[in-house]
C-alpha atoms as a PDB file:
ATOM      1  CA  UNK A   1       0.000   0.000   0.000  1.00  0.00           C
ATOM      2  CA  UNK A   2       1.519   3.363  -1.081  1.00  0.00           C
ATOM      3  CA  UNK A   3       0.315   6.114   1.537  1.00  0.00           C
ATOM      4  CA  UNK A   4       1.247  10.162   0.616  1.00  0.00           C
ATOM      5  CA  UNK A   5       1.243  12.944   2.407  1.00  0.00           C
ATOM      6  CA  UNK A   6       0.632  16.317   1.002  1.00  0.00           C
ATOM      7  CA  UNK A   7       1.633  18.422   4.379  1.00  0.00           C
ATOM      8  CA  UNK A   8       1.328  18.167   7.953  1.00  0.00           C
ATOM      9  CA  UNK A   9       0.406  14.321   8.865  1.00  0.00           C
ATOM     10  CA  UNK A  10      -0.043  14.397  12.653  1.00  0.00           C
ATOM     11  CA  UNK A  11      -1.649  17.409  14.812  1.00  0.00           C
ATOM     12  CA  UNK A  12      -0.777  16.505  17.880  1.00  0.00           C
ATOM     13  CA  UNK A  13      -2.730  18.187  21.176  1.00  0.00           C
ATOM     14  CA  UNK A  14      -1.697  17.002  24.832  1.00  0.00           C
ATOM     15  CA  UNK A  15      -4.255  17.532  27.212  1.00  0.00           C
ATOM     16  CA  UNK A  16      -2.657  17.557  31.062  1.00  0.00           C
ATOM     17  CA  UNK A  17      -4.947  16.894  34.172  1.00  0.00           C
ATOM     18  CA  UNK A  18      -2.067  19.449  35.438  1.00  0.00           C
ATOM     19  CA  UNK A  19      -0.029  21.772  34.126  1.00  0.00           C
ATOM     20  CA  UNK A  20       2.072  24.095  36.742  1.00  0.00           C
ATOM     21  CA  UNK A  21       5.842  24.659  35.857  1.00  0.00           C
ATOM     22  CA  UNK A  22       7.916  25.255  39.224  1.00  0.00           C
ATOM     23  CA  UNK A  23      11.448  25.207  40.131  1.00  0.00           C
ATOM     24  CA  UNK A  24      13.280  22.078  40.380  1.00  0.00           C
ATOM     25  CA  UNK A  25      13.243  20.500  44.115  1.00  0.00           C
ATOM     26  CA  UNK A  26      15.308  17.814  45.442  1.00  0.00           C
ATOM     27  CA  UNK A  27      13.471  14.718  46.477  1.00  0.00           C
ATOM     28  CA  UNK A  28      12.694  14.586  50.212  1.00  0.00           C
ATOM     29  CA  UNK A  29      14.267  17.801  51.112  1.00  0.00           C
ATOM     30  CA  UNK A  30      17.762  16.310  50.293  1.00  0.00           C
ATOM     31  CA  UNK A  31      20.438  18.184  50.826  1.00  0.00           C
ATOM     32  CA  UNK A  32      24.581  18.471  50.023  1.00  0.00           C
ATOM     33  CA  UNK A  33      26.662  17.531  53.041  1.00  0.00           C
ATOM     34  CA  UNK A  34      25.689  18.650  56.063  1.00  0.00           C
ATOM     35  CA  UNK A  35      24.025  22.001  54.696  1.00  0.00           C
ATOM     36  CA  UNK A  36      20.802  22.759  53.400  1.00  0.00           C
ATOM     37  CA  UNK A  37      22.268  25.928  52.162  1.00  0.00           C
ATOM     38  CA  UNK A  38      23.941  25.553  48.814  1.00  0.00           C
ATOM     39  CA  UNK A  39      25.523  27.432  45.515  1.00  0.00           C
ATOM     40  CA  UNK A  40      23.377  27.322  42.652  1.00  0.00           C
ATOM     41  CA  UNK A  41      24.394  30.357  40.367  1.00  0.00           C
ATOM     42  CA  UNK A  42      27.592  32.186  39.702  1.00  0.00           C
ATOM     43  CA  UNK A  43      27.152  35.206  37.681  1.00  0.00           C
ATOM     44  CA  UNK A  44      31.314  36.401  37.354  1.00  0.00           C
ATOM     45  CA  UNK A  45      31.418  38.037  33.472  1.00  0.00           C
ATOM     46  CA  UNK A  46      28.371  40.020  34.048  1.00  0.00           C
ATOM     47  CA  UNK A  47      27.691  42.119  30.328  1.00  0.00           C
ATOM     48  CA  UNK A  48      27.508  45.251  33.118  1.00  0.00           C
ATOM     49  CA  UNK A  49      30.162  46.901  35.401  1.00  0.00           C
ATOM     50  CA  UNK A  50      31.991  43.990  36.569  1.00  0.00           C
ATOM     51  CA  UNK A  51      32.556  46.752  39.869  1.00  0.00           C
ATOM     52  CA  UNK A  52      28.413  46.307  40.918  1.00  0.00           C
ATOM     53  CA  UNK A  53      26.722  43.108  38.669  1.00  0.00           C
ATOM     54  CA  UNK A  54      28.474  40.511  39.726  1.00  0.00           C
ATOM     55  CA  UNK A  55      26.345  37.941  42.235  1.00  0.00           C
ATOM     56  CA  UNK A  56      25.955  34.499  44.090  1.00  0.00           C
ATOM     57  CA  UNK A  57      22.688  32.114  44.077  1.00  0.00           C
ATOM     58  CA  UNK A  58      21.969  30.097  46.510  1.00  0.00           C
ATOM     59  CA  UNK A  59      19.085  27.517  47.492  1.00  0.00           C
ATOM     60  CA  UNK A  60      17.518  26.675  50.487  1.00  0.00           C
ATOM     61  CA  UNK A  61      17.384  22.830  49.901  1.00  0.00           C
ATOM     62  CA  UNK A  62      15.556  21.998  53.492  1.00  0.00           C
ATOM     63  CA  UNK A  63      11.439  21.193  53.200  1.00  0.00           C
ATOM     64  CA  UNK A  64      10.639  22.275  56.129  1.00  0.00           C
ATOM     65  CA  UNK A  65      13.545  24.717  57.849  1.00  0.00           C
ATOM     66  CA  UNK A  66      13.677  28.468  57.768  1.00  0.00           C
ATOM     67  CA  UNK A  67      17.655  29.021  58.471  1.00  0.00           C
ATOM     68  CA  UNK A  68      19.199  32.105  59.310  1.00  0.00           C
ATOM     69  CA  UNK A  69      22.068  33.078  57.512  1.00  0.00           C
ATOM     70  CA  UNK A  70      23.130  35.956  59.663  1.00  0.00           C
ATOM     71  CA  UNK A  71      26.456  35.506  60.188  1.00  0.00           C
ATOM     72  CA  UNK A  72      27.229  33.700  57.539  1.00  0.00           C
ATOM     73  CA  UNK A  73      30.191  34.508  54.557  1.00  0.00           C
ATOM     74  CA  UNK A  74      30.977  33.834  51.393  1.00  0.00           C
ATOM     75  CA  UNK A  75      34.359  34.256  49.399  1.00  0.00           C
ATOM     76  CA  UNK A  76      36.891  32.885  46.994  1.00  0.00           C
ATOM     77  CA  UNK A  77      39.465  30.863  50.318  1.00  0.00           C
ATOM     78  CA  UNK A  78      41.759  34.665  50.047  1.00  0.00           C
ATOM     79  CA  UNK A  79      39.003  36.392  50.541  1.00  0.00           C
ATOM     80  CA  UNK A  80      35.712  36.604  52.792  1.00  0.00           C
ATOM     81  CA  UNK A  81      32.673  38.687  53.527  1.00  0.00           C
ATOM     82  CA  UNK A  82      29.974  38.777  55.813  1.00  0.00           C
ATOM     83  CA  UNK A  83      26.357  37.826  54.032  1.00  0.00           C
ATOM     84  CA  UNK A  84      24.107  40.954  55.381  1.00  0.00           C
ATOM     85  CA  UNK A  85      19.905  41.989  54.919  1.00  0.00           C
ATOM     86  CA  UNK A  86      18.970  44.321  51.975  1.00  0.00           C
ATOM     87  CA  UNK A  87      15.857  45.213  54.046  1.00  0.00           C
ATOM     88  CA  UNK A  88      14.007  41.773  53.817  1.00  0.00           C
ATOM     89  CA  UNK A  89      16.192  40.295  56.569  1.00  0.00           C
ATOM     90  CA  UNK A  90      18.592  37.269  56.662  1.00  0.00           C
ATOM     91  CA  UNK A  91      15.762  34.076  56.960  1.00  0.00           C
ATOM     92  CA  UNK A  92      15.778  32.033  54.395  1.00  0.00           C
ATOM     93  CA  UNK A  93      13.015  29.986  53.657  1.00  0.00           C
ATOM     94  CA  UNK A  94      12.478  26.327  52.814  1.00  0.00           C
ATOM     95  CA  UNK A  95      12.820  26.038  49.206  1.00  0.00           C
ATOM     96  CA  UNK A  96      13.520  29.643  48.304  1.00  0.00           C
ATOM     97  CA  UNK A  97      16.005  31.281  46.236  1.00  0.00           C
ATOM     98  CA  UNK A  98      18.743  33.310  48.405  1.00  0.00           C
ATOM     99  CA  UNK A  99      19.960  36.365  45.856  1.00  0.00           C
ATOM    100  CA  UNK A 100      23.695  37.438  46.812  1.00  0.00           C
ATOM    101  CA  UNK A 101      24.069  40.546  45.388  1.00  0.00           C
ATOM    102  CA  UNK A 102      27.309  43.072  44.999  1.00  0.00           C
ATOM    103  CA  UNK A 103      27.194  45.386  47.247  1.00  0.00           C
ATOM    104  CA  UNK A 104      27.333  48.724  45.264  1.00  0.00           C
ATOM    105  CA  UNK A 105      24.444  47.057  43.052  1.00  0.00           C
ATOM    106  CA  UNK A 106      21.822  49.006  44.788  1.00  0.00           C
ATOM    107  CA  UNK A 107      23.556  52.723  44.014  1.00  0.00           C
ATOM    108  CA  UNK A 108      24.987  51.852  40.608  1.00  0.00           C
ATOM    109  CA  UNK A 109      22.916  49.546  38.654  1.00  0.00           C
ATOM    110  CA  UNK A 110      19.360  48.425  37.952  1.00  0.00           C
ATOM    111  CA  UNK A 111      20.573  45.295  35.356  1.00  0.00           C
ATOM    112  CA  UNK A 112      19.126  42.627  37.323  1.00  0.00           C
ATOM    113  CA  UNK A 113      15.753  44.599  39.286  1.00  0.00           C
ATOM    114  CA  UNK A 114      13.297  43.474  36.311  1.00  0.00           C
ATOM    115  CA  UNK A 115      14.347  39.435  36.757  1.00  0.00           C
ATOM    116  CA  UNK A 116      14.604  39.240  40.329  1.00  0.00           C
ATOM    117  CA  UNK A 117      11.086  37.850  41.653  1.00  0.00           C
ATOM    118  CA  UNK A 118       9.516  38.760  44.935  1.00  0.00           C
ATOM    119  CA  UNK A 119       9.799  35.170  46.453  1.00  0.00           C
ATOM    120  CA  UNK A 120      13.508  35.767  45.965  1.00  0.00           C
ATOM    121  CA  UNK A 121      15.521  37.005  49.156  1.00  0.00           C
ATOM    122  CA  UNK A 122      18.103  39.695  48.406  1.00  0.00           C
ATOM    123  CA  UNK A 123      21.107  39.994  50.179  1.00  0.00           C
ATOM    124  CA  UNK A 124      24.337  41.569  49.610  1.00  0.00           C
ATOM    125  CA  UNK A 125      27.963  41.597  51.298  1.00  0.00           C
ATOM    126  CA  UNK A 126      29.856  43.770  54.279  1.00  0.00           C
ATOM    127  CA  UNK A 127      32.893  44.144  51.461  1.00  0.00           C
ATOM    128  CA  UNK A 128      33.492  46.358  48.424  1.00  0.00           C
ATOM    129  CA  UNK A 129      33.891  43.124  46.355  1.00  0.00           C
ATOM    130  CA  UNK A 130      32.952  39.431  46.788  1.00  0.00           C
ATOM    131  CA  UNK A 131      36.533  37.601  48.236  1.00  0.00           C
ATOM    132  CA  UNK A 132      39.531  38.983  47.300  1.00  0.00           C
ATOM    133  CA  UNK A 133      39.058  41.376  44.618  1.00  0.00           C
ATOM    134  CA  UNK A 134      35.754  40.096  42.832  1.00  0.00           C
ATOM    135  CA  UNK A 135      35.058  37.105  40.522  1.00  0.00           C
ATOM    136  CA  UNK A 136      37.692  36.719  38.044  1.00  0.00           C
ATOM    137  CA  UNK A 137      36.792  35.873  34.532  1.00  0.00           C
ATOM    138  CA  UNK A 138      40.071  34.447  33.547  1.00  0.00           C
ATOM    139  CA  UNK A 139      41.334  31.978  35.937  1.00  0.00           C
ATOM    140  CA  UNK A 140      39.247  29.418  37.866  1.00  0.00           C
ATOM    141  CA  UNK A 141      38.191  30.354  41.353  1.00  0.00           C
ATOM    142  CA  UNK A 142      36.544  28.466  44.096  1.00  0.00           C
ATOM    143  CA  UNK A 143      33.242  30.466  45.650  1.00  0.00           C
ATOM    144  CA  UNK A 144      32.874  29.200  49.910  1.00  0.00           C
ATOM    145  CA  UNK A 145      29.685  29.450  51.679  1.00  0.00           C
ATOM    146  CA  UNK A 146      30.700  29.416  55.203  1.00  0.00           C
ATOM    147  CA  UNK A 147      28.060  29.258  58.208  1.00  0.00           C
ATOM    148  CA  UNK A 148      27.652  31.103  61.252  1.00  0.00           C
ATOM    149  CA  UNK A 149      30.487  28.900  63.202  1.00  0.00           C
ATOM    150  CA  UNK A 150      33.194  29.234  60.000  1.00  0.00           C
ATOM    151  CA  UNK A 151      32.228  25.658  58.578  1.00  0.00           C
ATOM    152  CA  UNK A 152      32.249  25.324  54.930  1.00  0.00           C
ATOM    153  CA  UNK A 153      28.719  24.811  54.048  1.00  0.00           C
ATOM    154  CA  UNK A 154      29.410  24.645  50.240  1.00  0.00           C
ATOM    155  CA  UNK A 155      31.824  25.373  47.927  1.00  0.00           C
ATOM    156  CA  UNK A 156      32.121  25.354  43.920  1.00  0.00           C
ATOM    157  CA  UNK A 157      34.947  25.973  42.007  1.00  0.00           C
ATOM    158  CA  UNK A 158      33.891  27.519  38.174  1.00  0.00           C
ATOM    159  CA  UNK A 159      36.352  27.744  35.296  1.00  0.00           C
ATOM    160  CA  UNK A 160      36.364  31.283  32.948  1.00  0.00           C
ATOM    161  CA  UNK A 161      34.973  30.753  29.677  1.00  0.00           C
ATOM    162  CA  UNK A 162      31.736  31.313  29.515  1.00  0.00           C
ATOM    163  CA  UNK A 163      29.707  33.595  27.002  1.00  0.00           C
ATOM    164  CA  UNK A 164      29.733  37.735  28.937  1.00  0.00           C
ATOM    165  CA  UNK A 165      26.736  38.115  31.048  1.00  0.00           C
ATOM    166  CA  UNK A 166      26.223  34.463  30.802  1.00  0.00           C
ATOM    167  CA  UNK A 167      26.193  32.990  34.353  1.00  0.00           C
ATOM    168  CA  UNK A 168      27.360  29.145  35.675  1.00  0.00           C
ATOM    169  CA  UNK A 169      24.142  27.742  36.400  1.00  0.00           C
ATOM    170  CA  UNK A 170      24.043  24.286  38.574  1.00  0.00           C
ATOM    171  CA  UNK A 171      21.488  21.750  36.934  1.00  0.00           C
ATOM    172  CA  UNK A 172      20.414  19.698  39.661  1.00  0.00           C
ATOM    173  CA  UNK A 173      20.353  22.044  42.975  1.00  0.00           C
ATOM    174  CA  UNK A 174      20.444  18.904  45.440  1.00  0.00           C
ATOM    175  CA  UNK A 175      23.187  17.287  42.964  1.00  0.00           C
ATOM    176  CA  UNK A 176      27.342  17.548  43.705  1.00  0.00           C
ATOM    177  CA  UNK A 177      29.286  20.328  42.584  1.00  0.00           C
ATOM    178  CA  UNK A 178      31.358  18.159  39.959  1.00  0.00           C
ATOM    179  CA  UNK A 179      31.537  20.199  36.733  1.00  0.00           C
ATOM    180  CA  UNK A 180      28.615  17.851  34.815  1.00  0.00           C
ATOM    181  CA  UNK A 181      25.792  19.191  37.167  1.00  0.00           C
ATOM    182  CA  UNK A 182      26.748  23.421  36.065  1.00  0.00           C
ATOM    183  CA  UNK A 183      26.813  25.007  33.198  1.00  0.00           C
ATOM    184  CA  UNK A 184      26.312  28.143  31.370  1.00  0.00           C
ATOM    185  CA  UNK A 185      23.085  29.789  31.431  1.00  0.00           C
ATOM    186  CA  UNK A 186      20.703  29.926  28.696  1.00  0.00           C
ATOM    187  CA  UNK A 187      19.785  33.077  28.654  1.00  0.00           C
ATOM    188  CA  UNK A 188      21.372  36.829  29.353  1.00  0.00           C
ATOM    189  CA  UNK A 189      21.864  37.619  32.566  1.00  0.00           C
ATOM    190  CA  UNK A 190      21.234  34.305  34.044  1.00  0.00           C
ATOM    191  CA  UNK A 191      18.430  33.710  36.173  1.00  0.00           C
ATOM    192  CA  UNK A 192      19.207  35.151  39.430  1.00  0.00           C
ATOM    193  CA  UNK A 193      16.439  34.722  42.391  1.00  0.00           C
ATOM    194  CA  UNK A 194      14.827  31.761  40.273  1.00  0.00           C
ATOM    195  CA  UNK A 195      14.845  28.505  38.256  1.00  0.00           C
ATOM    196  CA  UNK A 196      17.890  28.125  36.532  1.00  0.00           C
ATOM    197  CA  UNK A 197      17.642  28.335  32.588  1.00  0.00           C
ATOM    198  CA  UNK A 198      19.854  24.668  32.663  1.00  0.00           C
ATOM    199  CA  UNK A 199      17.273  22.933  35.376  1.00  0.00           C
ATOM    200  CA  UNK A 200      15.061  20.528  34.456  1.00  0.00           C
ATOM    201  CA  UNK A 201      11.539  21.697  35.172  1.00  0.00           C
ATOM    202  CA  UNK A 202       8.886  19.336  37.543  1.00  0.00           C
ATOM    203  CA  UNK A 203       6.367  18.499  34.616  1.00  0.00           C
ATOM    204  CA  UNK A 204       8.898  18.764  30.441  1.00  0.00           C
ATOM    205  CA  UNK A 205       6.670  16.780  28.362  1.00  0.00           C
ATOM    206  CA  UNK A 206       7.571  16.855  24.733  1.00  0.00           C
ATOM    207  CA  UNK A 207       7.623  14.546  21.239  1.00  0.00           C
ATOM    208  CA  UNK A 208      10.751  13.470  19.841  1.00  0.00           C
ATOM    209  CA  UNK A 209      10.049  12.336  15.093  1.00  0.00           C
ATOM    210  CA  UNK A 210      12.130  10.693  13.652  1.00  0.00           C
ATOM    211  CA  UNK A 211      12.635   9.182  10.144  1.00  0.00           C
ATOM    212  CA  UNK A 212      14.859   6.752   8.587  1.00  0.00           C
ATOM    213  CA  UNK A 213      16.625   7.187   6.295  1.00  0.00           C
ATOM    214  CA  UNK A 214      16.913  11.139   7.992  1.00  0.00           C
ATOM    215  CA  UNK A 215      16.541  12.626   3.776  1.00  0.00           C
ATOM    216  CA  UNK A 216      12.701  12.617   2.926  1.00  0.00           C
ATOM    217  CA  UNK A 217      12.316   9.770   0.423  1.00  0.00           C
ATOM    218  CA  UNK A 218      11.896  10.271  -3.012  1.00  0.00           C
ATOM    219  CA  UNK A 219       9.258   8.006  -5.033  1.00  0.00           C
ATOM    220  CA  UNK A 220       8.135   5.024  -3.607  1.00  0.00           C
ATOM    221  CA  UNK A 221      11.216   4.398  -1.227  1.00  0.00           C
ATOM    222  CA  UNK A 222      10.683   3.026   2.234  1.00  0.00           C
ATOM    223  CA  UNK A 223      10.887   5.096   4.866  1.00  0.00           C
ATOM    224  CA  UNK A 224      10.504   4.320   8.807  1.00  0.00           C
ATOM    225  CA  UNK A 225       8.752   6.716  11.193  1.00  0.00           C
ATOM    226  CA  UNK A 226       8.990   6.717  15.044  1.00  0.00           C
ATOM    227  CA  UNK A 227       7.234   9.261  17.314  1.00  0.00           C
ATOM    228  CA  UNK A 228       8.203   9.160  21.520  1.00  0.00           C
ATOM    229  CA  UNK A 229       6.641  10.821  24.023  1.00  0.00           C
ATOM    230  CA  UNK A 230       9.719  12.548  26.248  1.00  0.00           C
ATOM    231  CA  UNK A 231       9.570  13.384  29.575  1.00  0.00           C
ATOM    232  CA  UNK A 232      12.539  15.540  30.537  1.00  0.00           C
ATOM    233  CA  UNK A 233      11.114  16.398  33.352  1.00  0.00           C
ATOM    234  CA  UNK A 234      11.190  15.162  37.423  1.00  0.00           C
ATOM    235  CA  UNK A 235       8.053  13.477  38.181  1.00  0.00           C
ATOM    236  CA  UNK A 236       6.498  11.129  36.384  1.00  0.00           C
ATOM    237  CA  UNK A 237       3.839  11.971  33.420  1.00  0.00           C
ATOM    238  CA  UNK A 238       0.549  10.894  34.295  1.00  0.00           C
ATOM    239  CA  UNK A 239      -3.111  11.668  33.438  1.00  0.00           C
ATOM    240  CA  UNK A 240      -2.576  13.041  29.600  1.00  0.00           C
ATOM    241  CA  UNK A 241      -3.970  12.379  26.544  1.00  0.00           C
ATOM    242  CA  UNK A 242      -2.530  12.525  22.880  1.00  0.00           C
ATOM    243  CA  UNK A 243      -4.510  13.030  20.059  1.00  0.00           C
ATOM    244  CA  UNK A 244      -7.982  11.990  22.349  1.00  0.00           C
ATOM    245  CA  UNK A 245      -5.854   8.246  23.370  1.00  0.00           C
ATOM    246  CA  UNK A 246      -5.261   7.786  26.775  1.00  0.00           C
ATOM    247  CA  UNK A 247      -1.066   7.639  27.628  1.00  0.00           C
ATOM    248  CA  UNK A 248       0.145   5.720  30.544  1.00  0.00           C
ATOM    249  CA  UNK A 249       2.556   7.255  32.795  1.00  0.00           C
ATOM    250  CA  UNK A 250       5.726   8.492  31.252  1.00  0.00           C
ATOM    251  CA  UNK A 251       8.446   7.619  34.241  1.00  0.00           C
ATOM    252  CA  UNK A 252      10.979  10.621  34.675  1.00  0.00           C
ATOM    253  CA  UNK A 253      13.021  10.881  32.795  1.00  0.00           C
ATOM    254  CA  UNK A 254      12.454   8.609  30.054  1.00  0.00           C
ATOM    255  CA  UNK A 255      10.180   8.041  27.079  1.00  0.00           C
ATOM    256  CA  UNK A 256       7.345   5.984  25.661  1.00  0.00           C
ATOM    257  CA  UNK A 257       7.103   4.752  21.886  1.00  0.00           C
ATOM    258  CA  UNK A 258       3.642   5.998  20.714  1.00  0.00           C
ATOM    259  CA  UNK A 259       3.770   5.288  16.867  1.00  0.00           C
ATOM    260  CA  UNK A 260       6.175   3.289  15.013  1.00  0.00           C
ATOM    261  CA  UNK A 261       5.407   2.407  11.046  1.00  0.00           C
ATOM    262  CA  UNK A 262       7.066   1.728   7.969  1.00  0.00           C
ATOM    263  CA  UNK A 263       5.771   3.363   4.847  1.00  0.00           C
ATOM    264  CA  UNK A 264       6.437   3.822   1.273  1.00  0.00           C
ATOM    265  CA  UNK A 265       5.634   7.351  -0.532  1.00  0.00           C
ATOM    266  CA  UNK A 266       6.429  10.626  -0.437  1.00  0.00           C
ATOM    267  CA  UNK A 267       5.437  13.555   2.018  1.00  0.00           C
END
């Protein structure tokens, strides 16, 4: 049987029973070491004044615990400063985004006001720079979170490269700092009080075509077509349908094979 296709051959609709898009969370309030309190953005090539845009993410990994981060410093092991209020105080809560920023942000820049949400905690440091003399661009440098009694809470080390105003973003927040699990942001200016551009998102559903050969046939050769159902994101797909058929769960992150044929034709 010889089946053609003038144009478009599928129109696809999903239909979720939910369809919220939140930050990534670690499963059961995990966290890295002994601190709930970790480094999830670097912004150190800032496409501002390297003197006032630079800043520090961090993430309040902890379900359930507020923590207090008064007292608390960050730095680059030469150099340390204190982690102070912008207004908002120094209580972080479970599952929010901490927002370190540069402490002569708030007098000589606005780069960053329209991103950062208002579920996002800004801070900002005691010093004229963060550590020694600010985040270099062309050497790698380690960024320490210390806690209130001087223990290292967390500490990444990024290497220069990346694209100006392009932050290091960490993928998986309750993930290790090894250099697979950050990367550079996708977007200008990172994402600095909320989900990082590189994160996978809670519910990523999405269809992956493919033919074979890859070149659209010509005449009556045989082609083979395969369309998956992807789910890139952290739970589980559930509750959906595609094109009115009922889906069974999609486990996370992995994908289901929802048409497979061979035909002969042409599109």
């Amino acid at each position: 049987m010889i089946y053609k296709f003038n144009a478009l051959f599928f129109i696809l609709v999903f239909t979720f029973c939910s369809t919220s898009f939140s930050a990534a969370r670690p499963e059961n309030g995990g966290t890295v070491g002994n601190s709930a309190i970790v480094l999830t953005e670097i912004m150190y090539d800032p496409i501002g004044s390297e003197y006032y845009d630079e800043f520090v993410e961090i993430f309040n990994l902890s379900a359930t615990d507020s923590i207090d981060l008064s007292g608390w410093q960050i730095g680059d092991g030469e150099g340390f400063d204190s982690i102070t209020d912008t207004g908002s105080g120094t209580k972080i809560a479970p599952g929010q985004f901490g927002l370190i920023l540069d402490s002569g942000y708030f007098t000589h820049s606005t780069l960053y006001d329209s991103l950062i949400p208002d579920n996002a905690l800004v801070l900002t440091i005691d010093g004229a720079s963060f550590g020694k003399k600010g985040w270099p661009n062309t050497v790698a440098t380690n960024v320490i979170l210390l806690d209130a009694s001087g223990r290292e809470a967390d500490r990444y080390t990024y290497s220069p490269g990346n694209t100006p105003g392009h932050s290091d973003e960490k993928i998986d927040l309750s993930g290790d700092n090894s250099a697979v699990n950050w990367g550079e942001s996708l977007q200008l200016n990172g994402s600095p009080g909320f989900r990082n551009s590189i994160s996978p998102r809670e519910k990523d559903i999405g269809l992956a075509l493919s033919l074979v050969p890859a070149d659209l046939p010509k005449g009556n050769e045989s082609w083979f077509i395969t369309l998956k159902i992807v789910n890139k994101g952290i739970d589980p797909a559930v509750n959906f349908r595609l094109n009115g058929y009922a889906v069974p769960g999609v486990p996370a992150p992995d994908s289901l094979l929802f048409f497979s044929r061979v035909f002969t034709g042409t599109l």
